[in-house]
C-alpha atoms as a PDB file:
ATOM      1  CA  UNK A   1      91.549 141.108 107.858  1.00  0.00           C
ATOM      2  CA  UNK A   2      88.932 138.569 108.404  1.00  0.00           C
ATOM      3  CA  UNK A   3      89.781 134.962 109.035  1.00  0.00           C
ATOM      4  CA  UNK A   4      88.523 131.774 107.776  1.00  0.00           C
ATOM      5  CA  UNK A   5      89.027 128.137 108.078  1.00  0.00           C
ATOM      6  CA  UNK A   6      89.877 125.892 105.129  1.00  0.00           C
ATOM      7  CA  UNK A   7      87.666 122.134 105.199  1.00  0.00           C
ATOM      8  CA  UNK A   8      91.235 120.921 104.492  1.00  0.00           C
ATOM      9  CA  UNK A   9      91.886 121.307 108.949  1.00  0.00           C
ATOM     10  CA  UNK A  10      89.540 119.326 109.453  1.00  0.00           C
ATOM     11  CA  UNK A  11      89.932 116.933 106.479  1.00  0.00           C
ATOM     12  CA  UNK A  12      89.693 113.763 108.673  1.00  0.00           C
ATOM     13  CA  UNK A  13      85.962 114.202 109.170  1.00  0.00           C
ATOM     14  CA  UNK A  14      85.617 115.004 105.456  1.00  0.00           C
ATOM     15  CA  UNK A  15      87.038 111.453 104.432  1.00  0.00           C
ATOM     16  CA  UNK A  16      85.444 109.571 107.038  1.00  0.00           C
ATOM     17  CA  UNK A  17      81.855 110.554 106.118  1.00  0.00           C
ATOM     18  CA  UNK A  18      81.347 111.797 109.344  1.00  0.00           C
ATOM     19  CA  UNK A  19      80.852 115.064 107.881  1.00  0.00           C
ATOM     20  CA  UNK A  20      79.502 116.645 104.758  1.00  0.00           C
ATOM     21  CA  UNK A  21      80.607 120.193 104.038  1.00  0.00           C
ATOM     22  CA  UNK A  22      77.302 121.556 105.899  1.00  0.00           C
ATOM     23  CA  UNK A  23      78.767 120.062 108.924  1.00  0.00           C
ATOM     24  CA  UNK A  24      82.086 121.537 108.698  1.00  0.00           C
ATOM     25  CA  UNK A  25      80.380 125.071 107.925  1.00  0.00           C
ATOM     26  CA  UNK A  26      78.461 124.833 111.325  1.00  0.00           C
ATOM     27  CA  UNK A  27      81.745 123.932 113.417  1.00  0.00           C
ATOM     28  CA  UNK A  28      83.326 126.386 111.654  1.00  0.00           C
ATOM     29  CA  UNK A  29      81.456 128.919 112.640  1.00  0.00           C
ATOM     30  CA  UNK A  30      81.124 127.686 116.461  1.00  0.00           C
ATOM     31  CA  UNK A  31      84.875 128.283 116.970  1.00  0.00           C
ATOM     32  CA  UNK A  32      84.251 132.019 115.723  1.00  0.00           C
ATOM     33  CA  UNK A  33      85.205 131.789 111.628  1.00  0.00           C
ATOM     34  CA  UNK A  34      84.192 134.294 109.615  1.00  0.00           C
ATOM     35  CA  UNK A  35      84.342 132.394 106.821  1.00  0.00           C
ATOM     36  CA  UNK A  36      84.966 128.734 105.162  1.00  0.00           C
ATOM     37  CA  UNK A  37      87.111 128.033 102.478  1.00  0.00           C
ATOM     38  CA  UNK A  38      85.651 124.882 100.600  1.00  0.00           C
ATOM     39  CA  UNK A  39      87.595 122.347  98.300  1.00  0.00           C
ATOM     40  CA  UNK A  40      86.947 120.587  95.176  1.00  0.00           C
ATOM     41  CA  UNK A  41      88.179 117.126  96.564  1.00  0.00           C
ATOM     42  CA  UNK A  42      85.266 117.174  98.809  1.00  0.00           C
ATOM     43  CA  UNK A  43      82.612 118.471  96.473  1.00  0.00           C
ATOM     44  CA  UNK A  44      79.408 116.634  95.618  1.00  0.00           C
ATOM     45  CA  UNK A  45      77.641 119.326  93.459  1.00  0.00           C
ATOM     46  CA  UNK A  46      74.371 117.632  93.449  1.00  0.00           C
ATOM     47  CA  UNK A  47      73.742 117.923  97.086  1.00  0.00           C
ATOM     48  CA  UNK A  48      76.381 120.639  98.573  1.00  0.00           C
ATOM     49  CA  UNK A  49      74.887 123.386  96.414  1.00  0.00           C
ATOM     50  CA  UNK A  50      71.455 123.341  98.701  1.00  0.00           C
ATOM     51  CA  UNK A  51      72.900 122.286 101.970  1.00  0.00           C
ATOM     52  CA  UNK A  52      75.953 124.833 102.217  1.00  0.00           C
ATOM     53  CA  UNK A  53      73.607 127.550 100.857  1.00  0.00           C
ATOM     54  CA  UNK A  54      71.285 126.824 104.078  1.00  0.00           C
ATOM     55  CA  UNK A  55      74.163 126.035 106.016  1.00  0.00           C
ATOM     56  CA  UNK A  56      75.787 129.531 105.235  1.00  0.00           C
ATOM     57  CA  UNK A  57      72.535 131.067 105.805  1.00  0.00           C
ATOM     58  CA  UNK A  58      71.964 129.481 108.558  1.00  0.00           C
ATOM     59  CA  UNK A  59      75.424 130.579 110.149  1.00  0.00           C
ATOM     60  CA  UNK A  60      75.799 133.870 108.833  1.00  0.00           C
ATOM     61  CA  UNK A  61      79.281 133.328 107.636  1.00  0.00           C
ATOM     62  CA  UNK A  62      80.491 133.251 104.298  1.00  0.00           C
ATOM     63  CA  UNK A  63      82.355 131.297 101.651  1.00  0.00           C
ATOM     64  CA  UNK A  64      85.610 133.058 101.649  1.00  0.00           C
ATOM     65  CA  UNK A  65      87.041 131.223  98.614  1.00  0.00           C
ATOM     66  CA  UNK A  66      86.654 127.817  96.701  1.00  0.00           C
ATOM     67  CA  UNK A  67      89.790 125.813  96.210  1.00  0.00           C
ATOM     68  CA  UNK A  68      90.606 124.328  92.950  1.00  0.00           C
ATOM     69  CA  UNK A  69      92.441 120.520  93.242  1.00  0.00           C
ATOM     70  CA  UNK A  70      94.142 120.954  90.211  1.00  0.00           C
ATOM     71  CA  UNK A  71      97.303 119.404  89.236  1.00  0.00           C
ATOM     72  CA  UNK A  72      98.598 120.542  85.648  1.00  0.00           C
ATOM     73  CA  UNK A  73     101.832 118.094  85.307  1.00  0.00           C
ATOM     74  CA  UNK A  74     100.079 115.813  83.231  1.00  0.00           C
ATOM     75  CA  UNK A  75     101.761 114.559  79.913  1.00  0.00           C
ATOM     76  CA  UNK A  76      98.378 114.135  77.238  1.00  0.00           C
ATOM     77  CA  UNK A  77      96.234 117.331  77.118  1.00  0.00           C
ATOM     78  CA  UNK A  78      93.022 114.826  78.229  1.00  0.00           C
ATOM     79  CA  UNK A  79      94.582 114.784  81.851  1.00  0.00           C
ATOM     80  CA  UNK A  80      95.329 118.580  81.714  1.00  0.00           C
ATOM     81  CA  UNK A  81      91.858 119.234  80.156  1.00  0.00           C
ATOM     82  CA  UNK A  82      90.148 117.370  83.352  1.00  0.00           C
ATOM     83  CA  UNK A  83      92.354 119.586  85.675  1.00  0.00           C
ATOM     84  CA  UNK A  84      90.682 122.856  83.920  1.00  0.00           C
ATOM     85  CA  UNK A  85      87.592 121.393  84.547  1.00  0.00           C
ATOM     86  CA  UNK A  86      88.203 121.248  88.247  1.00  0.00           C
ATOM     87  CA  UNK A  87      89.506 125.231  88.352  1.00  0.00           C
ATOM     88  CA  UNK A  88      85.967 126.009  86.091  1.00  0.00           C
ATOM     89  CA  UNK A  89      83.900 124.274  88.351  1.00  0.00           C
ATOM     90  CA  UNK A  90      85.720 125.976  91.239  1.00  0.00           C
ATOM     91  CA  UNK A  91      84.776 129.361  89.590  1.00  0.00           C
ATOM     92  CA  UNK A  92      81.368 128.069  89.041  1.00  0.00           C
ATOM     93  CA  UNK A  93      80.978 127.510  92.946  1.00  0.00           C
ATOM     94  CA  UNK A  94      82.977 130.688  93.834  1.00  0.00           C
ATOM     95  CA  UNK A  95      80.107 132.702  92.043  1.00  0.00           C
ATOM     96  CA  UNK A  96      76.708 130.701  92.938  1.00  0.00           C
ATOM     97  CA  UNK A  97      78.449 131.150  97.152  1.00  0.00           C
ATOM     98  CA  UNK A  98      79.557 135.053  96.516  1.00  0.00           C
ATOM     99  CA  UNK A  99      83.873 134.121  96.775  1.00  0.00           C
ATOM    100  CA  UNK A 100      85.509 136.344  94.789  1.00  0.00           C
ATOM    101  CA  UNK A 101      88.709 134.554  94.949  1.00  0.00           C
ATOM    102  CA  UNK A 102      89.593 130.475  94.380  1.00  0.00           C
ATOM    103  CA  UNK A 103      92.341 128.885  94.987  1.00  0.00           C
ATOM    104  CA  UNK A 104      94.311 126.705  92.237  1.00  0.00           C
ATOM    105  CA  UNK A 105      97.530 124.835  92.468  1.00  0.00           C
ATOM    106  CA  UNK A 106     100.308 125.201  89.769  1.00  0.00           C
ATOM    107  CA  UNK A 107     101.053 120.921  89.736  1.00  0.00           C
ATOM    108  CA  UNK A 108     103.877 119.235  91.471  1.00  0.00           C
ATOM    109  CA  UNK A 109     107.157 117.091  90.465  1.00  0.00           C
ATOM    110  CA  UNK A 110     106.706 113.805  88.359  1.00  0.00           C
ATOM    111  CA  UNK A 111     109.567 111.028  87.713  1.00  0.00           C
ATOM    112  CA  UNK A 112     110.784 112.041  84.230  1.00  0.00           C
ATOM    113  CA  UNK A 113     109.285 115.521  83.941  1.00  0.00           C
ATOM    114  CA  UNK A 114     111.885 118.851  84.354  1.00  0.00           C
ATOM    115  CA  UNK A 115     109.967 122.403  86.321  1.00  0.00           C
ATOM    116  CA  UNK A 116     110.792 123.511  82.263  1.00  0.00           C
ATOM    117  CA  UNK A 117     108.761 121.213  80.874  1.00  0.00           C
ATOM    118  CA  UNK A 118     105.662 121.187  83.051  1.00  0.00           C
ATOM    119  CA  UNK A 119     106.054 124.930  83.257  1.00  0.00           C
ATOM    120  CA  UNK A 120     104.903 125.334  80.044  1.00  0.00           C
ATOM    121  CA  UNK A 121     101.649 123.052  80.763  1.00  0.00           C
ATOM    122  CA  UNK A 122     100.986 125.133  83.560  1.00  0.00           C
ATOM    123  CA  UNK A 123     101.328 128.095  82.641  1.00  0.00           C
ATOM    124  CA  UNK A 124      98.943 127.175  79.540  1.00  0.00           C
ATOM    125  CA  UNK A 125      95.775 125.684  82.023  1.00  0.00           C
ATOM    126  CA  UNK A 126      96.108 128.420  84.350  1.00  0.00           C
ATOM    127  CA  UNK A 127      96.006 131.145  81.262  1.00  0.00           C
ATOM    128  CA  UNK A 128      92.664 129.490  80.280  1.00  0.00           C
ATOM    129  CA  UNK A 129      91.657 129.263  84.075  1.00  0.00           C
ATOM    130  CA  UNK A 130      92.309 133.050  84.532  1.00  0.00           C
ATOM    131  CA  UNK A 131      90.741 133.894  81.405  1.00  0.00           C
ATOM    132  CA  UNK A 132      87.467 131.828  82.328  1.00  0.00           C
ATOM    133  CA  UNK A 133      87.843 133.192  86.097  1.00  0.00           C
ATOM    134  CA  UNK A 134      87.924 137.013  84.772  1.00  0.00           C
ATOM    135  CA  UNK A 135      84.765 136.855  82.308  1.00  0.00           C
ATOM    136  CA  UNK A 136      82.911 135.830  85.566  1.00  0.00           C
ATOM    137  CA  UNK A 137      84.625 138.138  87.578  1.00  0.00           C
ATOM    138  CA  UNK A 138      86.566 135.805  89.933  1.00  0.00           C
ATOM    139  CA  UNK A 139      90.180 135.783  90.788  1.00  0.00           C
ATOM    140  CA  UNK A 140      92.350 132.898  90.817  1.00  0.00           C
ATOM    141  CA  UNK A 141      95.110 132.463  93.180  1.00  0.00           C
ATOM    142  CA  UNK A 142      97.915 130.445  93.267  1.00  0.00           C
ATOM    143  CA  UNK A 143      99.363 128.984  96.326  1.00  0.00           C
ATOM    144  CA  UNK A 144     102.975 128.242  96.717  1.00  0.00           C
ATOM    145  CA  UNK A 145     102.894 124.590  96.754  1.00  0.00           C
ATOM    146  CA  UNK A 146     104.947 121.628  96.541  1.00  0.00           C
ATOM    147  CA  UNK A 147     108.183 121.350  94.534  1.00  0.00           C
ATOM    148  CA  UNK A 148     107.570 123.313  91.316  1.00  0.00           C
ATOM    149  CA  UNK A 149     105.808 126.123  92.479  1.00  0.00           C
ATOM    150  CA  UNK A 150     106.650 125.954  96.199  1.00  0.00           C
ATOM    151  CA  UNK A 151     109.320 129.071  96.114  1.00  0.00           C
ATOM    152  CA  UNK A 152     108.441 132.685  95.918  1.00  0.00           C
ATOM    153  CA  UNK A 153     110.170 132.990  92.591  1.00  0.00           C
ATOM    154  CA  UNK A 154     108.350 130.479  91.107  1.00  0.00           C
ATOM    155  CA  UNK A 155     105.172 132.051  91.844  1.00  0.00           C
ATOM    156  CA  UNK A 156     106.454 135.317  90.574  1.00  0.00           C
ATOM    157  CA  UNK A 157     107.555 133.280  87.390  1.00  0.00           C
ATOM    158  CA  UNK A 158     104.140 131.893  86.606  1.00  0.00           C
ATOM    159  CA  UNK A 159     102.002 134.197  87.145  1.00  0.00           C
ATOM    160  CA  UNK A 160     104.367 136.751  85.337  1.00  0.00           C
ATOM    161  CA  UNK A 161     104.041 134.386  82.265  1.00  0.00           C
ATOM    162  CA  UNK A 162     100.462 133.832  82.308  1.00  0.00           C
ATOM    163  CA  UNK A 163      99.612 137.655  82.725  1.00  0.00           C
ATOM    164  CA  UNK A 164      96.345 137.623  84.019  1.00  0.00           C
ATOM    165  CA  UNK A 165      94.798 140.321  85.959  1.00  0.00           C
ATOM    166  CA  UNK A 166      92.884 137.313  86.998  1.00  0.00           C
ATOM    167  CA  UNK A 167      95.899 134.875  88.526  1.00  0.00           C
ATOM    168  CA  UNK A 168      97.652 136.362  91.668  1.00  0.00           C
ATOM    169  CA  UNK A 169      98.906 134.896  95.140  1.00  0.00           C
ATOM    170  CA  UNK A 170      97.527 133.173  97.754  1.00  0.00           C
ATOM    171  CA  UNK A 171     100.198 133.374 100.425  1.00  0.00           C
ATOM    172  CA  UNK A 172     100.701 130.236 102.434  1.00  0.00           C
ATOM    173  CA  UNK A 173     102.652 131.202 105.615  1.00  0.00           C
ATOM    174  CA  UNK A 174     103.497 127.814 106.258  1.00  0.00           C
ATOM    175  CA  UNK A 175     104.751 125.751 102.846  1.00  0.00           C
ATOM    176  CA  UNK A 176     107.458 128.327 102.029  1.00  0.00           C
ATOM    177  CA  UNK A 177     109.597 126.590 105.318  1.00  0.00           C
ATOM    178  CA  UNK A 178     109.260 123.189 103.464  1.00  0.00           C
ATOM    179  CA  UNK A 179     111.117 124.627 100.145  1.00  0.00           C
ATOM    180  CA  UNK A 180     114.165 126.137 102.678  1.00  0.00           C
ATOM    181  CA  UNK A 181     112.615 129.844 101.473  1.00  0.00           C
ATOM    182  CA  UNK A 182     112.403 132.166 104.236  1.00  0.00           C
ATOM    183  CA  UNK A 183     108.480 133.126 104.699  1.00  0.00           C
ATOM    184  CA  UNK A 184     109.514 136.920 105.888  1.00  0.00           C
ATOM    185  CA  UNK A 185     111.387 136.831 102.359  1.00  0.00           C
ATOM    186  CA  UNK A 186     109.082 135.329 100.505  1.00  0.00           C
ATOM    187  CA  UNK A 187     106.471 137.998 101.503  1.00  0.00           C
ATOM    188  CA  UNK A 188     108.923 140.692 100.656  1.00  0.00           C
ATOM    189  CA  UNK A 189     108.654 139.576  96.982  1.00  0.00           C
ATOM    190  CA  UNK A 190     105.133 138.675  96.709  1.00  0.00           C
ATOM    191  CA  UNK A 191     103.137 141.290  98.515  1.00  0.00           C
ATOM    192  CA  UNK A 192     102.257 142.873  96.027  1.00  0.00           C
ATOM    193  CA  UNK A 193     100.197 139.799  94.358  1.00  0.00           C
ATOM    194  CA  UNK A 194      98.858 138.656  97.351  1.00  0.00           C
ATOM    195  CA  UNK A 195      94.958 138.645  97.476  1.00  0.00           C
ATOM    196  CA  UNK A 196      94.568 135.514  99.298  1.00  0.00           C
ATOM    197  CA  UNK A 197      96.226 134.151 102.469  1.00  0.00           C
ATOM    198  CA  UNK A 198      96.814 130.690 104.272  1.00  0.00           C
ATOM    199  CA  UNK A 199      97.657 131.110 107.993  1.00  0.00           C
ATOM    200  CA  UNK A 200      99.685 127.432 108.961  1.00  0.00           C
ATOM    201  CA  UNK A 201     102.653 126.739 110.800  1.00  0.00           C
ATOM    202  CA  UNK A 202     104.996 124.700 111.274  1.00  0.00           C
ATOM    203  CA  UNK A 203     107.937 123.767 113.990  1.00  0.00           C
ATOM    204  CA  UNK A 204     111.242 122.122 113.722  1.00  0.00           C
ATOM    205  CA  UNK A 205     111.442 119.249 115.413  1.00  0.00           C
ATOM    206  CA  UNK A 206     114.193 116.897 115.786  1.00  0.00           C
ATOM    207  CA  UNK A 207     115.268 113.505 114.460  1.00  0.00           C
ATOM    208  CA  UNK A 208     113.987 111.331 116.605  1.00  0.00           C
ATOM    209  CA  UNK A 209     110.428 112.644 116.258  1.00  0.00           C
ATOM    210  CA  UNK A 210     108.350 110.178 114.281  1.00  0.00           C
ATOM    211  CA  UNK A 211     104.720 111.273 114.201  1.00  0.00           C
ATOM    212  CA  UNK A 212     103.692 113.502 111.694  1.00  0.00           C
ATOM    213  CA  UNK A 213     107.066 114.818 110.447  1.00  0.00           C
ATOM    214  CA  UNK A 214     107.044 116.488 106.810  1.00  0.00           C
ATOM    215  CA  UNK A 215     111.120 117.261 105.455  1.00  0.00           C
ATOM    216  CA  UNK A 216     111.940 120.176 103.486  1.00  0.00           C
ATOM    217  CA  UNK A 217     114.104 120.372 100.955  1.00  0.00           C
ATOM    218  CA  UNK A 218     116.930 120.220 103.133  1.00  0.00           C
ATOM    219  CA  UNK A 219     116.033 117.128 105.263  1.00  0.00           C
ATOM    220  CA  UNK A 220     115.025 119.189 107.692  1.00  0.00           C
ATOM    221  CA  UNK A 221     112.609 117.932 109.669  1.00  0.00           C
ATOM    222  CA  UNK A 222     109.173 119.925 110.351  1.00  0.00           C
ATOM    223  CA  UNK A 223     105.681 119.004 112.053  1.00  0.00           C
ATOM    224  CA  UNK A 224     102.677 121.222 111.558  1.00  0.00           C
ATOM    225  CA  UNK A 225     101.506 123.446 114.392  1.00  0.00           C
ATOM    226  CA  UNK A 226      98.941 125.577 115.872  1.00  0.00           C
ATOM    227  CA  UNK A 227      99.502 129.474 114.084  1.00  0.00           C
ATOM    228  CA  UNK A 228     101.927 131.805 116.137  1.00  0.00           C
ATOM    229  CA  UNK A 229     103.505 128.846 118.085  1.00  0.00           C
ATOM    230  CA  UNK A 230     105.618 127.303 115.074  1.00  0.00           C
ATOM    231  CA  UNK A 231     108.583 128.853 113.104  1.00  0.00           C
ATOM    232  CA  UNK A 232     107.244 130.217 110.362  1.00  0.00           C
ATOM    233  CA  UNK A 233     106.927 134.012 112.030  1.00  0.00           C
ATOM    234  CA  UNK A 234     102.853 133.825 111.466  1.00  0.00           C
ATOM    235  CA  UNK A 235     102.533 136.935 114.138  1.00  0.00           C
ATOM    236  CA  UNK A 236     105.514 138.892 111.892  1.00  0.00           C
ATOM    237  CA  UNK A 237     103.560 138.047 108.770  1.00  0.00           C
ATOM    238  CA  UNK A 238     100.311 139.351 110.068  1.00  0.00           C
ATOM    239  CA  UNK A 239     101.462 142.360 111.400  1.00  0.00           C
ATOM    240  CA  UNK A 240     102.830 142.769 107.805  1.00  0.00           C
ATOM    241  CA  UNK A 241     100.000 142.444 106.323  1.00  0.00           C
ATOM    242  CA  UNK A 242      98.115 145.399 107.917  1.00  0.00           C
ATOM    243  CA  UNK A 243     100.962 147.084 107.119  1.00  0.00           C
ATOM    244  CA  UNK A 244     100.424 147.010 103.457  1.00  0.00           C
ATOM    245  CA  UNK A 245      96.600 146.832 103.628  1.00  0.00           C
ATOM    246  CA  UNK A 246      95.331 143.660 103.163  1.00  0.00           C
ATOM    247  CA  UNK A 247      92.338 143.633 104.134  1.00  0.00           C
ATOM    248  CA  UNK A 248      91.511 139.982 102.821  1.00  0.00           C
ATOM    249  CA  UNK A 249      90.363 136.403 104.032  1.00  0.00           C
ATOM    250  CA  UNK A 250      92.630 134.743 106.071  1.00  0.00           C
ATOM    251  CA  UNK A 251      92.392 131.162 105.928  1.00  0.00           C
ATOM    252  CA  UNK A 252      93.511 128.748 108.397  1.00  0.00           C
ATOM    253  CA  UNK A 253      94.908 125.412 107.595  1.00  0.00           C
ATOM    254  CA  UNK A 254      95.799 123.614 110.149  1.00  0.00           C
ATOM    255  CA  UNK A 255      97.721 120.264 109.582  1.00  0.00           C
ATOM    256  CA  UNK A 256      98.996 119.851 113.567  1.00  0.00           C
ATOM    257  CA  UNK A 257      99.527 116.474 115.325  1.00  0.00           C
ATOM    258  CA  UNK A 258      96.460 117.350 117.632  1.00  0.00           C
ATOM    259  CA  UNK A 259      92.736 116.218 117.116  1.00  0.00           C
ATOM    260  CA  UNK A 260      91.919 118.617 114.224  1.00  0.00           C
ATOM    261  CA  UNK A 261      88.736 119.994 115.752  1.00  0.00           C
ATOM    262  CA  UNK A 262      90.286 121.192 118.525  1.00  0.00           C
ATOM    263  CA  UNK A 263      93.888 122.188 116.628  1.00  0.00           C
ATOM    264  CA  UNK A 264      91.665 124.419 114.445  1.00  0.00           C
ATOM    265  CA  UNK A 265      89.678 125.664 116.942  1.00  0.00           C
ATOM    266  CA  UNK A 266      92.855 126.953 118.848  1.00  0.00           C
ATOM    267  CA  UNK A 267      94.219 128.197 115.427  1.00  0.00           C
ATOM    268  CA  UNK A 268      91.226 130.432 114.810  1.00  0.00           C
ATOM    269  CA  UNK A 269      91.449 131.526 118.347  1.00  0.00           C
ATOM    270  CA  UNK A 270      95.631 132.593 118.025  1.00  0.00           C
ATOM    271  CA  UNK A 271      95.425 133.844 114.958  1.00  0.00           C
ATOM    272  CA  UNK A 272      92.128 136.314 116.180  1.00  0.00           C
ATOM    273  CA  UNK A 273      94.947 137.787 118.840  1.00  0.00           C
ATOM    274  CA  UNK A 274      97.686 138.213 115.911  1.00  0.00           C
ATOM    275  CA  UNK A 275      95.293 140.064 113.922  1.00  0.00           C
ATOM    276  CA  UNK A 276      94.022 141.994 116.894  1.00  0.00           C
ATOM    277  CA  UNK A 277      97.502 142.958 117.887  1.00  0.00           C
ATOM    278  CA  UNK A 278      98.320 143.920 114.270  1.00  0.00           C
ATOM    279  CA  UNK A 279      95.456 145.919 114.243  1.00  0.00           C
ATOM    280  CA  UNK A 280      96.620 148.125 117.281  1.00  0.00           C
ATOM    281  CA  UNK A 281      99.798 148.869 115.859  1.00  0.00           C
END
C-alpha cells in the first residue's frame, strides 16, 4: 500500500492563498508522501497544469488520484450538467498527471428532496461520469459521504445501479462513524469495490467539547484526529487491507483540531507504522 496525502489536510493554506497546489506537493513530499491527491475546488487549470507537472517532477512523487467536487442533488439538469463537468475535468487531470483513479461524490441532502428522488439524478451523472472515465481508461470512485451516500449500503446501492466497471469505492475510514455505521462493517461489505482509500479518524469526545466537534447521526459527538489514535479502528482497517490485497493509494485526510501541517505530517508518519505493521503480519 502506498500512502498519500489529500490537499483537502491542509485546506487552510489552499484558501488563504498562501499556497498554490505546487506548494502543497513540495510539503507533501517533505513529510514522506508518496503521493498527492489533488481537488477540483482548488484547481486553476491555466496555471496548475505546468507548475504541478514541475512540482511532481521535481519531487518524485506522484498524483495518486484527482478528486471530483461534484454534487448531483440538483433539481434542473443545467446544475447537474455543471457537476459532470467537474467529474470530466477531473478525468481530464487524472490522465495528463498519470492517476488512474478520481474521486467523485454521490451529492448530499437538500430541504425538500427524498435519497429516492436524488438517487435517480445521481445515479444518472455518475453513469455518464463512468462511461466518460472508462473510454479514457480512468476509474471513478465514490466516497461514502454525507447523508445520502454516507452508509455502506448506499454505496453498494449506487454503484450497483449505475453498473460501471468504471465506478467503484473509495473507502473513507473515517465518515462511516458520522452515519452511526460501524467502519469494520462497512469494510466487510465493500471490500470488494474498494480501489481507493481515505485514511481519517475521528474520536468521541464529550459534550462539553466545543472546538471542532462534527455530530453523527445520532448526536453523537465526534472531533477529527490524527490516524490510529481516534475510534474509527484505522490500524484494524489497514491490517485488513493487506489481508485482501490492496495494494492501492492510501490517502490521508486529516481534518484534526491541530495546525494542519503538522496534524498531517504526524498522520503520514502513524499511518507509515500501521502499514508497516500490516505488512509483517
Amino acid at each position: 500500500m502506498k500512502i498519500a496525502v489529500s490537499v483537502w489536510s491542509c485546506h487552510k493554506y489552499l484558501y488563504d492563498g498562501s499556497w498554490q497546489n505546487a506548494d502543497f506537493i513540495d510539503y507533501a513530499a517533505s513529510v514522506g508522501a508518496q503521493g498527492v491527491e489533488l481537488l477540483s475546488v482548488f484547481w486553476n487549470k491555466e496555471s496548475d497544469v505546468p507548475a504541478v507537472h514541475d512540482a511532481l517532477a521535481r519531487t518524485g512523487i506522484k498524483l495518486a488520484c484527482f478528486g471530483a467536487c461534484n454534487d448531483f442533488v440538483k433539481t434542473t439538469a443545467e446544475e447537474r450538467e455543471v457537476q459532470l463537468q467537474d467529474i470530466i475535468l477531473a478525468v481530464d487531470m487524472a490522465v495528463e498527471f498519470g492517476a488512474e483513479v478520481v474521486r467523485v461524490f454521490a451529492g448530499d441532502r437538500k430541504e425538500g428532496i427524498s435519497y429516492e428522488q436524488a438517487k435517480g439524478w445521481i445515479v444518472e451523472g455518475l453513469a455518464k461520469g463512468a462511461a466518460y472515465a472508462e473510454s479514457k481508461g480512468v476509474v471513478l470512485c465514490l466516497e461514502n459521504h454525507g447523508i445520502f451516500a454516507g452508509k455502506s449500503e448506499q454505496v453498494q446501492d449506487i454503484i450497483t445501479l449505475v453498473g460501471s466497471p468504471a465506478l467503484r469505492s473509495t473507502f473513507d475510514m473515517g465518515n462511516f462513524l458520522l452515519v452511526d455505521d460501524v467502519p469494520a462493517q462497512a469494510f466487510e461489505a465493500l471490500h470488494p469495490l474498494i480501489r481507493h482509500v481515505h485514511a481519517k479518524d475521528f474520536a468521541r469526545v464529550g459534550e462539553d467539547q466545543k472546538e471542532g466537534v462534527l455530530r453523527a447521526l445520532s448526536g453523537q459527538p465526534f472531533v477529527g484526529t490524527v490516524p490510529t489514535e481516534g475510534d474509527v479502528g484505522v490500524a484494524s482497517i489497514v491490517s485488513k487491507l493487506a489481508g485482501v490485497g490492496y495494494d492501492g493509494w492510501m490517502s490521508v485526510e486529516y481534518e484534526g483540531l491541530e495546525e494542519q501541517k503538522s496534524g498531517t505530517a504526524r498522520a503520514v508518519e502513524k499511518l507509515a507504522e500501521a502499514v508497516e505493521a500490516a505488512s509483517v503480519k
